[in-house]
PDB file of N, CA and C in Angstrom:
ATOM      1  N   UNK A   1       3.884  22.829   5.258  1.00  0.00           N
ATOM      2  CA  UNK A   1       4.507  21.518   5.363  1.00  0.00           C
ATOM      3  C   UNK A   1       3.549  20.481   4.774  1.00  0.00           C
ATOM      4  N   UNK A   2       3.918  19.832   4.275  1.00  0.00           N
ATOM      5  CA  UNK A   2       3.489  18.623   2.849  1.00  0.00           C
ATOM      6  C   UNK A   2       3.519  17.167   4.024  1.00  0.00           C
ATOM      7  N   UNK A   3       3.230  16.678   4.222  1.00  0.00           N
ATOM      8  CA  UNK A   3       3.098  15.021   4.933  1.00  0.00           C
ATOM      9  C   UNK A   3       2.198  14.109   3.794  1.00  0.00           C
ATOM     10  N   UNK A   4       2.919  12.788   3.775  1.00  0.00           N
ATOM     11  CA  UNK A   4       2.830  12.111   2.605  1.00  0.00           C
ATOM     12  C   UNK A   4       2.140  10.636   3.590  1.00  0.00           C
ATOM     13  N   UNK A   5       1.244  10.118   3.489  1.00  0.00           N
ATOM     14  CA  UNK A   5       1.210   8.603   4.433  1.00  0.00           C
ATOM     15  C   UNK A   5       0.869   7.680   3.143  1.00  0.00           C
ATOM     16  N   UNK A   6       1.462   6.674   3.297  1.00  0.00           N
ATOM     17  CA  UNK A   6       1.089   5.526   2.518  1.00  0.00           C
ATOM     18  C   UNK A   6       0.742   5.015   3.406  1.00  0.00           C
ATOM     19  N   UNK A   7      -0.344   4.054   2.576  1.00  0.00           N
ATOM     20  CA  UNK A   7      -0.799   1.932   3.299  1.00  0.00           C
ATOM     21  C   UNK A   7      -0.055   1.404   2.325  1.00  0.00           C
ATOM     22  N   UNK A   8       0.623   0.477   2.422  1.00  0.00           N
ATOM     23  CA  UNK A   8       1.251  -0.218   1.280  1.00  0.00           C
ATOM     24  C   UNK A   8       1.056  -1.933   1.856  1.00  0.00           C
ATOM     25  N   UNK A   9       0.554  -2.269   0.877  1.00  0.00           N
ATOM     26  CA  UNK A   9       0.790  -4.540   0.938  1.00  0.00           C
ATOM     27  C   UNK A   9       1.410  -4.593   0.222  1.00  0.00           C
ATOM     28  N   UNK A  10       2.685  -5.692   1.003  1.00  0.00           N
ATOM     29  CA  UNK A  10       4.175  -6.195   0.084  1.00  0.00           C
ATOM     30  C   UNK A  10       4.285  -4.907  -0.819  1.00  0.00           C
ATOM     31  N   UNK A  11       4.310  -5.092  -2.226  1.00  0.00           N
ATOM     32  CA  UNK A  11       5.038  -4.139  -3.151  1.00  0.00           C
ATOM     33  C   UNK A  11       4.210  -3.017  -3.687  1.00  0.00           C
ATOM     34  N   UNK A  12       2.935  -3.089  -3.000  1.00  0.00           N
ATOM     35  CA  UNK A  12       1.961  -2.530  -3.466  1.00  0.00           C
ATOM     36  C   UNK A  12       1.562  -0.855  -2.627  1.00  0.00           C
ATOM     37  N   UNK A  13       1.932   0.181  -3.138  1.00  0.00           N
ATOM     38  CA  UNK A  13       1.913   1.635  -2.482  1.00  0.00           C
ATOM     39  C   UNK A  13       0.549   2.099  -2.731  1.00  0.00           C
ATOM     40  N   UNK A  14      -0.492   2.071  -1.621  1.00  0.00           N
ATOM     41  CA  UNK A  14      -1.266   3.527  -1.891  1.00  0.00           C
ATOM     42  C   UNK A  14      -1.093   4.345  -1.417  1.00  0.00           C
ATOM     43  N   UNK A  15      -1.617   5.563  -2.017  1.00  0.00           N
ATOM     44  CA  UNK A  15      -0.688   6.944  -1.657  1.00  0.00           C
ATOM     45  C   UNK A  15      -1.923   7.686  -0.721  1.00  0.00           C
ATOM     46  N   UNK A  16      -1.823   8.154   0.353  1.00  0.00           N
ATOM     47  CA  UNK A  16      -3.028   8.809   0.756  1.00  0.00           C
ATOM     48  C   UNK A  16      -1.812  10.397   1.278  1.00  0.00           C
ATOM     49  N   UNK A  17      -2.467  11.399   0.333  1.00  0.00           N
ATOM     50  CA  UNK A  17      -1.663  12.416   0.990  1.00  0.00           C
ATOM     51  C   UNK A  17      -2.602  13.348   1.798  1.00  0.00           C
ATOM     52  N   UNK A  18      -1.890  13.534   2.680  1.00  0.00           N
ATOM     53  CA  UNK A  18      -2.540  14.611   3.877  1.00  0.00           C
ATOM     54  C   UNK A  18      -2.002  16.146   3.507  1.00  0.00           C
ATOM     55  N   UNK A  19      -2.770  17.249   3.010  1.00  0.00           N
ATOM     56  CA  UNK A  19      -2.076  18.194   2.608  1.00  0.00           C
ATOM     57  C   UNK A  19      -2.479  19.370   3.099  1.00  0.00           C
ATOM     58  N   UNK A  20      -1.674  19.671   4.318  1.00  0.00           N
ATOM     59  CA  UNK A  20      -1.921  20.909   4.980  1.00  0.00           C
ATOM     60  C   UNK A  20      -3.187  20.560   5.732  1.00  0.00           C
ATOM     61  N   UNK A  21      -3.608  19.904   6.437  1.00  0.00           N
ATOM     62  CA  UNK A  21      -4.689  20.012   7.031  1.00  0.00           C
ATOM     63  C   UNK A  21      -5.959  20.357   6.507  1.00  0.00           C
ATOM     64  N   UNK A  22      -6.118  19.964   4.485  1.00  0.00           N
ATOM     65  CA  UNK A  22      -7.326  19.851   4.346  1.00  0.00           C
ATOM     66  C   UNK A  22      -7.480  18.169   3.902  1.00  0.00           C
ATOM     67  N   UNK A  23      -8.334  18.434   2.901  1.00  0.00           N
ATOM     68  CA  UNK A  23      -8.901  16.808   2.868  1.00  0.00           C
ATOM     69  C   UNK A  23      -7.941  16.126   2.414  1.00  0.00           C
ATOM     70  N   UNK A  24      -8.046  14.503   2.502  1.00  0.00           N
ATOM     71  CA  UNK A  24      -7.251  13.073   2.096  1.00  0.00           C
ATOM     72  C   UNK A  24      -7.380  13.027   0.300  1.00  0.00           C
ATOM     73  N   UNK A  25      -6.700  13.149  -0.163  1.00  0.00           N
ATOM     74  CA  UNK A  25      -6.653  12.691  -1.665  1.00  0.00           C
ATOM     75  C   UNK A  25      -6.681  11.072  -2.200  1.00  0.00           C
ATOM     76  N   UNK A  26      -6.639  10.515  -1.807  1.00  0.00           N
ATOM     77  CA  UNK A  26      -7.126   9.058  -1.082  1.00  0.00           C
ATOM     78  C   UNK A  26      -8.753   9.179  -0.292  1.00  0.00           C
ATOM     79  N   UNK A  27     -10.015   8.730  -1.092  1.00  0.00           N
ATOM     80  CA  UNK A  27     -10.773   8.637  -0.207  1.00  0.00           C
ATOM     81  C   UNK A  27     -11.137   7.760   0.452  1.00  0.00           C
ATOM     82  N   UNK A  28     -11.769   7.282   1.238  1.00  0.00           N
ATOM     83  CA  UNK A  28     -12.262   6.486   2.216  1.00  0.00           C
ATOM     84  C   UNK A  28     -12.970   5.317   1.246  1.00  0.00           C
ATOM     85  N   UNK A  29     -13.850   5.515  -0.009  1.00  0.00           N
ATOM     86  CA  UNK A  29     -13.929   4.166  -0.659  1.00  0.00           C
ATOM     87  C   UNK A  29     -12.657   3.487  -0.995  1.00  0.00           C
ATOM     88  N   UNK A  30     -11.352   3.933  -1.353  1.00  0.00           N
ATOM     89  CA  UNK A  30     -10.682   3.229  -1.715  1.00  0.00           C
ATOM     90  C   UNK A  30      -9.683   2.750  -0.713  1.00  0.00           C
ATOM     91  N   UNK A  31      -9.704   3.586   0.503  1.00  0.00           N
ATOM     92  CA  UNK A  31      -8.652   2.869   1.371  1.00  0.00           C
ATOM     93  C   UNK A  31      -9.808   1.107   2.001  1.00  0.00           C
ATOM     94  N   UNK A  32     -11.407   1.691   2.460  1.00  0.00           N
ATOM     95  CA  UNK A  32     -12.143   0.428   1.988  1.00  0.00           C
ATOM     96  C   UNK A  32     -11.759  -0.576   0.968  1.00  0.00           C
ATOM     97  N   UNK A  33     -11.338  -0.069  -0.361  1.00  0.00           N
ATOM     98  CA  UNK A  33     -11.212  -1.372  -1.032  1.00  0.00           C
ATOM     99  C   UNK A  33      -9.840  -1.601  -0.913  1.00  0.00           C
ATOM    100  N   UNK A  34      -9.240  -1.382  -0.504  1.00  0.00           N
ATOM    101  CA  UNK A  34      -7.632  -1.638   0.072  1.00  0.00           C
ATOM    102  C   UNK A  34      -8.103  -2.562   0.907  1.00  0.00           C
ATOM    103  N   UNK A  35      -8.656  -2.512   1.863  1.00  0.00           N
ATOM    104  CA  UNK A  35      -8.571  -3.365   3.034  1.00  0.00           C
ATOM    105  C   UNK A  35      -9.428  -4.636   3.105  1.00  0.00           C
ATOM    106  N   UNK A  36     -10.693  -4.578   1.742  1.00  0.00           N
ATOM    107  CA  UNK A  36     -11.659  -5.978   1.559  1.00  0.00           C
ATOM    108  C   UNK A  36     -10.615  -6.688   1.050  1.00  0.00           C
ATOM    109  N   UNK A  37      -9.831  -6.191   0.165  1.00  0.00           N
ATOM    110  CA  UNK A  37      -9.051  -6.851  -0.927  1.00  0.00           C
ATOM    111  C   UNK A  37      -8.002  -7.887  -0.463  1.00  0.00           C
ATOM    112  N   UNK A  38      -7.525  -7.242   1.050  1.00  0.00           N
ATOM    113  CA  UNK A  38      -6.409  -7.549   1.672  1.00  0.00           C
ATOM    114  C   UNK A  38      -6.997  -8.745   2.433  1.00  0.00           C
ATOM    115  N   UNK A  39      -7.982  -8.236   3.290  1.00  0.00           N
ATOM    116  CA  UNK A  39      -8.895  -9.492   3.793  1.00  0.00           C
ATOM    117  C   UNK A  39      -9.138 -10.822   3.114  1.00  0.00           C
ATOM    118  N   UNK A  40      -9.538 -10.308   2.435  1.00  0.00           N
ATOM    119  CA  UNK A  40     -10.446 -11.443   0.879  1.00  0.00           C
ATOM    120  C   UNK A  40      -8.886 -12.105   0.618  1.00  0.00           C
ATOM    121  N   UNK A  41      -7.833 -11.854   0.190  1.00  0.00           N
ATOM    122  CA  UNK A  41      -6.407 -12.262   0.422  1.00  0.00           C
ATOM    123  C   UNK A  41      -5.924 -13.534   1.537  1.00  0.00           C
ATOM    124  N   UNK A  42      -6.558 -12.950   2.616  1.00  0.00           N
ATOM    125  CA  UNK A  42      -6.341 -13.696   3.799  1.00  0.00           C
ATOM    126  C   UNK A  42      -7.552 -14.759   4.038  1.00  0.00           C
ATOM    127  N   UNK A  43      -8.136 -14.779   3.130  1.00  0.00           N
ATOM    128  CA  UNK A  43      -9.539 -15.575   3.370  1.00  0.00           C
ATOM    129  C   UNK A  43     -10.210 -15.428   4.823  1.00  0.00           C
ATOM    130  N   UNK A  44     -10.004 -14.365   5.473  1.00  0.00           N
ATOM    131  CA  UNK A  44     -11.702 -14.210   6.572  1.00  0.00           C
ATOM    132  C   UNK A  44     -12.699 -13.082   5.798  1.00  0.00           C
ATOM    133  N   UNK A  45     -13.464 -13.860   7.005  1.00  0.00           N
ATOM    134  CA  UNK A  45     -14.469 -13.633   6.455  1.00  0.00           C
ATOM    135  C   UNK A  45     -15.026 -11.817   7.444  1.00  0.00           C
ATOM    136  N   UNK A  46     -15.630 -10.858   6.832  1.00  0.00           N
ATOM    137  CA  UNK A  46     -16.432  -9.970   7.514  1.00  0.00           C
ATOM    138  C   UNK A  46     -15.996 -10.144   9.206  1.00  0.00           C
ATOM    139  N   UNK A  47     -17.031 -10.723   9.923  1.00  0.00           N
ATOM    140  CA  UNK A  47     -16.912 -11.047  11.116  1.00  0.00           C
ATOM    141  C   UNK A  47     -15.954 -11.459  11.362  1.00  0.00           C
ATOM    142  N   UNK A  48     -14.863 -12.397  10.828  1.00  0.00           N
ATOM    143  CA  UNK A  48     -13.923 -12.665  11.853  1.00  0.00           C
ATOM    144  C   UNK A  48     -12.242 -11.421  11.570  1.00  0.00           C
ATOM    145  N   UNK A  49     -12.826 -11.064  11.128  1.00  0.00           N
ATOM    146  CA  UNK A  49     -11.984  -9.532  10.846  1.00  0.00           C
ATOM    147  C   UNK A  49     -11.903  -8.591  11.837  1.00  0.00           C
ATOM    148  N   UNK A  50     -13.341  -8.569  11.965  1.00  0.00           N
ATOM    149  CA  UNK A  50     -14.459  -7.366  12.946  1.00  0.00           C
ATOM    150  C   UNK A  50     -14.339  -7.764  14.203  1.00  0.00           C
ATOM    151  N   UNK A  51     -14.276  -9.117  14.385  1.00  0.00           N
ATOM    152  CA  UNK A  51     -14.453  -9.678  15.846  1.00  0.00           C
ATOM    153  C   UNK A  51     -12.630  -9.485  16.500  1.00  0.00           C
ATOM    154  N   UNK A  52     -11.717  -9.597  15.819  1.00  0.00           N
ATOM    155  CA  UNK A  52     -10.260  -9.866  15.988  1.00  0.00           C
ATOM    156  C   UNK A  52     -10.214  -8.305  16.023  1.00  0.00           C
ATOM    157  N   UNK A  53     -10.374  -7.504  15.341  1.00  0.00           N
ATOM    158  CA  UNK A  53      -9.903  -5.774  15.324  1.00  0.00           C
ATOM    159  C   UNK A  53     -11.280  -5.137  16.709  1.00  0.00           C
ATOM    160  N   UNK A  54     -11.960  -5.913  16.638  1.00  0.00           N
ATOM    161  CA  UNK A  54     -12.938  -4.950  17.905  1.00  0.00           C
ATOM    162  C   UNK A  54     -13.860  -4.339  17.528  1.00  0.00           C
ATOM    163  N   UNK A  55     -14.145  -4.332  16.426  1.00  0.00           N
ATOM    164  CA  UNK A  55     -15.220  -3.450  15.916  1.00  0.00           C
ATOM    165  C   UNK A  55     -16.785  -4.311  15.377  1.00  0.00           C
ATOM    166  N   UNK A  56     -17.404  -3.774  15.194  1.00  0.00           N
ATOM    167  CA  UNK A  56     -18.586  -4.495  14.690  1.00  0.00           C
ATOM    168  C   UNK A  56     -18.616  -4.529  12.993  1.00  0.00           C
ATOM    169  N   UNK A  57     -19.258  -6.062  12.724  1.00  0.00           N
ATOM    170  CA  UNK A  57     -18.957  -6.544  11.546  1.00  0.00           C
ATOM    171  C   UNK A  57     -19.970  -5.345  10.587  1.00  0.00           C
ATOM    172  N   UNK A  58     -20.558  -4.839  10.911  1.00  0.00           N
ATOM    173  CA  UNK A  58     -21.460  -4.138  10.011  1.00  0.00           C
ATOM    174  C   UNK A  58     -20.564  -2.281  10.033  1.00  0.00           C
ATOM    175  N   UNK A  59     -19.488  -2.089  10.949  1.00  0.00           N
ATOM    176  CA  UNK A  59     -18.721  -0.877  10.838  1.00  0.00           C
ATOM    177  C   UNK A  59     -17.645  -1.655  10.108  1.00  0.00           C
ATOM    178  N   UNK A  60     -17.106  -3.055   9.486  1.00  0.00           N
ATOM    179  CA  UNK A  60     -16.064  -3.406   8.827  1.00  0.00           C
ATOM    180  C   UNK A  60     -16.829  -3.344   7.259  1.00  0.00           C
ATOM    181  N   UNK A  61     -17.849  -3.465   7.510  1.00  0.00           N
ATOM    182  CA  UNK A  61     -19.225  -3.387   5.750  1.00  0.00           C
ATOM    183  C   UNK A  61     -19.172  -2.063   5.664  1.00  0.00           C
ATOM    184  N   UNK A  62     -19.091  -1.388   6.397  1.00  0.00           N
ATOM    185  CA  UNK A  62     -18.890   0.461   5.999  1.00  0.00           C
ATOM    186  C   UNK A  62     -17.994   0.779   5.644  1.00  0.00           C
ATOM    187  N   UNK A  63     -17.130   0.596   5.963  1.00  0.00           N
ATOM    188  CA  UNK A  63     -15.185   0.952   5.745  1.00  0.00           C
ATOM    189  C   UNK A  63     -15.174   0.186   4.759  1.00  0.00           C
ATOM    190  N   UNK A  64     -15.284  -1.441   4.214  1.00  0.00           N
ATOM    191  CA  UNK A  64     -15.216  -1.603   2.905  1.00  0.00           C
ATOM    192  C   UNK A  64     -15.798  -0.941   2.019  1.00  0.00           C
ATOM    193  N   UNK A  65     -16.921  -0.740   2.000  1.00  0.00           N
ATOM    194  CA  UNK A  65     -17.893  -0.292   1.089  1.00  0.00           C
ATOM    195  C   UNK A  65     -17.597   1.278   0.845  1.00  0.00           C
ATOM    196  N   UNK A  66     -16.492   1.997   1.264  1.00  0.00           N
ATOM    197  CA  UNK A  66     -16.673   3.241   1.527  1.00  0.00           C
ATOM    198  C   UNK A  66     -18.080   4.267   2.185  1.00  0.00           C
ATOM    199  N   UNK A  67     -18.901   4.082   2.826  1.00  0.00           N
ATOM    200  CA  UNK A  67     -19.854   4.487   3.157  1.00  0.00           C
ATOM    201  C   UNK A  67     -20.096   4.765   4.508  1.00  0.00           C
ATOM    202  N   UNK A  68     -18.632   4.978   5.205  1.00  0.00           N
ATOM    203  CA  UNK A  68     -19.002   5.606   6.078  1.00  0.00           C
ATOM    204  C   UNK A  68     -17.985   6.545   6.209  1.00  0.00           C
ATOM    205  N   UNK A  69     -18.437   7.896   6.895  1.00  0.00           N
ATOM    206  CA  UNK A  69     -18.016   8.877   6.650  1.00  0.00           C
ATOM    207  C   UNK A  69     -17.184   9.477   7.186  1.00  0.00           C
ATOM    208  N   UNK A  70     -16.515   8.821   8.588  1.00  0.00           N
ATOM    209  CA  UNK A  70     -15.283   8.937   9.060  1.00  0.00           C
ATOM    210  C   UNK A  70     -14.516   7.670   9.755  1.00  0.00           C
ATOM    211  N   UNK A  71     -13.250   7.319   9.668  1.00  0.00           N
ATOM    212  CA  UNK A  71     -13.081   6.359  10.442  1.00  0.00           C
ATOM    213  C   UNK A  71     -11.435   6.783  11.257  1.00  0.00           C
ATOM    214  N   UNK A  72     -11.685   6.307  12.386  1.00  0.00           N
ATOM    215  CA  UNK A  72     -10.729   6.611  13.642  1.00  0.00           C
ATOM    216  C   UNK A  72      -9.153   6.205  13.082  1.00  0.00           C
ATOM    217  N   UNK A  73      -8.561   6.820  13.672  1.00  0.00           N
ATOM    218  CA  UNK A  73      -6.820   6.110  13.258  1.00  0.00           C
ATOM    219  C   UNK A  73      -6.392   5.156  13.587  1.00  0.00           C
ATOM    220  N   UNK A  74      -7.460   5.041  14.560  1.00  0.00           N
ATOM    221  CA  UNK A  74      -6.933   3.671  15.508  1.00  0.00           C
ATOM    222  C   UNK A  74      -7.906   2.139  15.217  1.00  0.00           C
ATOM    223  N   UNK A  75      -8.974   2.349  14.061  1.00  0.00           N
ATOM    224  CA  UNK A  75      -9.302   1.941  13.846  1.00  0.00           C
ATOM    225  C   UNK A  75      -8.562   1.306  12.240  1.00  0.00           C
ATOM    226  N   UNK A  76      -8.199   2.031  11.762  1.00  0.00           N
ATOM    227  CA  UNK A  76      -7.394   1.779  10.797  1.00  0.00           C
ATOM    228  C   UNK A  76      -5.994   0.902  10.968  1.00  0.00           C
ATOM    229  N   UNK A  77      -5.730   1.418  12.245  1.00  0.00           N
ATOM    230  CA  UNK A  77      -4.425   1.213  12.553  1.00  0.00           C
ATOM    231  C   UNK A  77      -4.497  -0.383  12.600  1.00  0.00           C
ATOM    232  N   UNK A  78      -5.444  -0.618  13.508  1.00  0.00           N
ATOM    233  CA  UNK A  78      -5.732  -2.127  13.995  1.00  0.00           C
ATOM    234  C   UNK A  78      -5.849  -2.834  12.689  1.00  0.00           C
ATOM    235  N   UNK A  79      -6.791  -2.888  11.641  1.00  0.00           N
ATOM    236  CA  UNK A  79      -7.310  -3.110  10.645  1.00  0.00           C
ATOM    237  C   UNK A  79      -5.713  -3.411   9.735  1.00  0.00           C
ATOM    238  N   UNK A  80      -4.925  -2.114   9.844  1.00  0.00           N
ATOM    239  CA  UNK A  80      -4.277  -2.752   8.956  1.00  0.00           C
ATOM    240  C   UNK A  80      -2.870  -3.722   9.715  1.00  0.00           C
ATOM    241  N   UNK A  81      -2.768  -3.694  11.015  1.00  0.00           N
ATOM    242  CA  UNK A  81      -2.101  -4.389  11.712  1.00  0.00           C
ATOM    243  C   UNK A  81      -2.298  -5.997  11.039  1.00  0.00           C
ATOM    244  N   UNK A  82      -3.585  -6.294  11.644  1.00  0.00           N
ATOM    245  CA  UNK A  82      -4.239  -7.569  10.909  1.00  0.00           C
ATOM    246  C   UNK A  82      -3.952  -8.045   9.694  1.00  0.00           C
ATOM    247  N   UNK A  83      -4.167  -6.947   8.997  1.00  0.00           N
ATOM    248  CA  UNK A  83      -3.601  -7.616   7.661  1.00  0.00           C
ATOM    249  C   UNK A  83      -2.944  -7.325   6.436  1.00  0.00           C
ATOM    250  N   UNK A  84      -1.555  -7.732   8.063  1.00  0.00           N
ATOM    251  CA  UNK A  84       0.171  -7.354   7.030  1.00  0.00           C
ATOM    252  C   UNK A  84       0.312  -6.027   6.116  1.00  0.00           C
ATOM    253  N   UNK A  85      -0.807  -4.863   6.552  1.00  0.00           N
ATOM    254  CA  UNK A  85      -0.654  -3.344   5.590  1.00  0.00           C
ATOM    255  C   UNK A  85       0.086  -2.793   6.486  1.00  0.00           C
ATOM    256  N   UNK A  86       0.748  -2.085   5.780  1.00  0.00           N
ATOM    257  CA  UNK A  86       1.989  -0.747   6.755  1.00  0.00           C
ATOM    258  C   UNK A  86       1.490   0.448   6.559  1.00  0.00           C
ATOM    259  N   UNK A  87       1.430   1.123   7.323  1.00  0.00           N
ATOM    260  CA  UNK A  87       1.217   2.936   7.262  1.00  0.00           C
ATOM    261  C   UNK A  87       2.373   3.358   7.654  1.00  0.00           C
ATOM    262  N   UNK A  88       2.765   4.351   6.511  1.00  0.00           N
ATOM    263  CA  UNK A  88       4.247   5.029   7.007  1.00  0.00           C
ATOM    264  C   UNK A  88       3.374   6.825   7.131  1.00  0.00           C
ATOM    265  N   UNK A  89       4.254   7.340   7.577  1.00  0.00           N
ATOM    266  CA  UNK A  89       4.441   8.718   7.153  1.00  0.00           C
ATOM    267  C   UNK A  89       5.542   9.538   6.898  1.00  0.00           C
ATOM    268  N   UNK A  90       5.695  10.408   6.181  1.00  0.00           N
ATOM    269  CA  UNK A  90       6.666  11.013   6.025  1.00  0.00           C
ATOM    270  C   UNK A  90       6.557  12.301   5.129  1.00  0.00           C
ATOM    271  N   UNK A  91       7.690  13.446   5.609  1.00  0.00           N
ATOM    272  CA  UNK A  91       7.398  14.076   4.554  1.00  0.00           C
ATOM    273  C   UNK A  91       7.726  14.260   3.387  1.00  0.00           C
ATOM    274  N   UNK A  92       6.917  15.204   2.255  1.00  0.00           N
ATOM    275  CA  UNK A  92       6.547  14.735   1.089  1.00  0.00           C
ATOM    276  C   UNK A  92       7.759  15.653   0.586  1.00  0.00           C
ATOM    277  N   UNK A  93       8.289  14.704  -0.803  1.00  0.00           N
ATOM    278  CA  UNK A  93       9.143  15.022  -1.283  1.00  0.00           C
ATOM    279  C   UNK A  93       9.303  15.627  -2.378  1.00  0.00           C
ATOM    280  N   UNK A  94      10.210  15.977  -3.413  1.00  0.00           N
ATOM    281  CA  UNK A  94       9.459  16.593  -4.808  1.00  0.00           C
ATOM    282  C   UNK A  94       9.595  15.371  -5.734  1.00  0.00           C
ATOM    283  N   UNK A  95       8.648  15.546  -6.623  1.00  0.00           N
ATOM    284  CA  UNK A  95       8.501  14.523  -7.796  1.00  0.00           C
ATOM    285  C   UNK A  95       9.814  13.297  -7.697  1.00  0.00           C
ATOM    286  N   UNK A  96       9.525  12.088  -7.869  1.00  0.00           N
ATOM    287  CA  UNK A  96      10.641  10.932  -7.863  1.00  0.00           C
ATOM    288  C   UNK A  96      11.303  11.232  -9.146  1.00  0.00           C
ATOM    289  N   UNK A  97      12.919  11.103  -9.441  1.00  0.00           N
ATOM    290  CA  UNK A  97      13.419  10.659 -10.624  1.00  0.00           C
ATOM    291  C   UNK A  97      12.796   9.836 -11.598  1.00  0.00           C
ATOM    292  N   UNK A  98      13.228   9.203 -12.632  1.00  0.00           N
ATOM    293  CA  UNK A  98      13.162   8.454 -13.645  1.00  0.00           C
ATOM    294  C   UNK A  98      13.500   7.356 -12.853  1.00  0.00           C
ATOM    295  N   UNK A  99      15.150   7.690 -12.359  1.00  0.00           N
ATOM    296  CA  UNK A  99      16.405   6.835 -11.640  1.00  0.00           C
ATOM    297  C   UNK A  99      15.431   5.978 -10.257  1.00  0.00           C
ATOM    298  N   UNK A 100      14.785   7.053  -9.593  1.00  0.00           N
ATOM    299  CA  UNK A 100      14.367   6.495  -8.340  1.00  0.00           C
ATOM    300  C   UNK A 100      12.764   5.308  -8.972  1.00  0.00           C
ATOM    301  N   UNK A 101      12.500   5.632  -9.709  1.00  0.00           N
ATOM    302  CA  UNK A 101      10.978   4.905  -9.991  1.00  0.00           C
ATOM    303  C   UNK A 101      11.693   3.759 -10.083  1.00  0.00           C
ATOM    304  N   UNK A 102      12.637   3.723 -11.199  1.00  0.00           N
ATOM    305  CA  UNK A 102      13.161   2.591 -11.529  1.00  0.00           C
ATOM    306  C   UNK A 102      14.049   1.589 -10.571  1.00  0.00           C
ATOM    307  N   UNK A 103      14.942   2.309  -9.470  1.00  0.00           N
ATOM    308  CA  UNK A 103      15.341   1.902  -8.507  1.00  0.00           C
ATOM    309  C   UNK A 103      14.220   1.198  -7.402  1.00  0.00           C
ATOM    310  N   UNK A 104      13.295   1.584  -7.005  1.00  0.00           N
ATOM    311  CA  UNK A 104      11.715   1.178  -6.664  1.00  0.00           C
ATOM    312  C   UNK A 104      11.717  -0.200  -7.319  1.00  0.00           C
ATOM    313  N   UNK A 105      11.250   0.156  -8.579  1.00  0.00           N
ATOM    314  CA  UNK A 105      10.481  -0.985  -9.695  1.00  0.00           C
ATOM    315  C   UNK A 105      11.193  -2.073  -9.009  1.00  0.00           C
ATOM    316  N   UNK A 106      12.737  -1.938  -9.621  1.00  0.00           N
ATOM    317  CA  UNK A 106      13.505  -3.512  -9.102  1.00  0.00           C
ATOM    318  C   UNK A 106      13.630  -3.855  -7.632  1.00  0.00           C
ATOM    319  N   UNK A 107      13.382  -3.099  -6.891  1.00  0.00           N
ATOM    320  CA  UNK A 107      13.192  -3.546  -5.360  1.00  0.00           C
ATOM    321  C   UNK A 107      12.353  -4.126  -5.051  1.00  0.00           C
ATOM    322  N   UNK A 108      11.140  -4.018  -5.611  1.00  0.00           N
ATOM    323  CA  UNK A 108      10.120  -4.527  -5.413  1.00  0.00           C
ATOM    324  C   UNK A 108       9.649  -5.564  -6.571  1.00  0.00           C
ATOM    325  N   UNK A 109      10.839  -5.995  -6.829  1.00  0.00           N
ATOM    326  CA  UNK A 109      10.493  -7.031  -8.288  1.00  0.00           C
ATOM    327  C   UNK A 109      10.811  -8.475  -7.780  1.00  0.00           C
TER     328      UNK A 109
END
């Protein structure tokens, strides 16, 4: 069984697939730069990110930076609560149409 999770902001999909219970194809630097980006968006700053999600501002400098080497679901979860990111899951489907990309494209246009 295939399970597919996106983070997505507004129209914007990253794809992190979970496949079979080995590693994330999505790594941890980039779901980090998913989430400075989103921040930096919202104009706070480090700390008041860190202080609102519960965590310490120097474990929100790890998760951006990709450099740290695991982070909790529930830490994510919060993180992207804050700021307006969605995590879906679902399972994974076969390759999208032509029809469906394009059906996408204008939905999100």
């Amino acid at each position: 069984m295939y399970n597919v999770l996106y983070i997505k902001q507004n129209c914007a999909k990253i794809l992190i697939c979970l496949i079979y219970n080995t590693k994330l194809k999505m790594d941890l630097v980039e779901i980090g730069q998913l989430i400075a980006t989103a921040r930096k968006k919202l104009k706070l700053t480090q700390g008041a990110l860190a202080s609102m999600a519960g965590i310490g501002r120097t474990t929100l400098s790890l998760i951006e930076n990709g450099m740290i080497n695991e982070i909790g679901i529930n830490k994510i979860i919060t993180l992207c609560q804050l700021l307006s990111l969605e995590i879906v899951i679902k399972d994974k489907s076969s390759r999208p149409t032509l029809q469906q990309l394009l059906a996408e494209k204008n939905n999100h246009a």
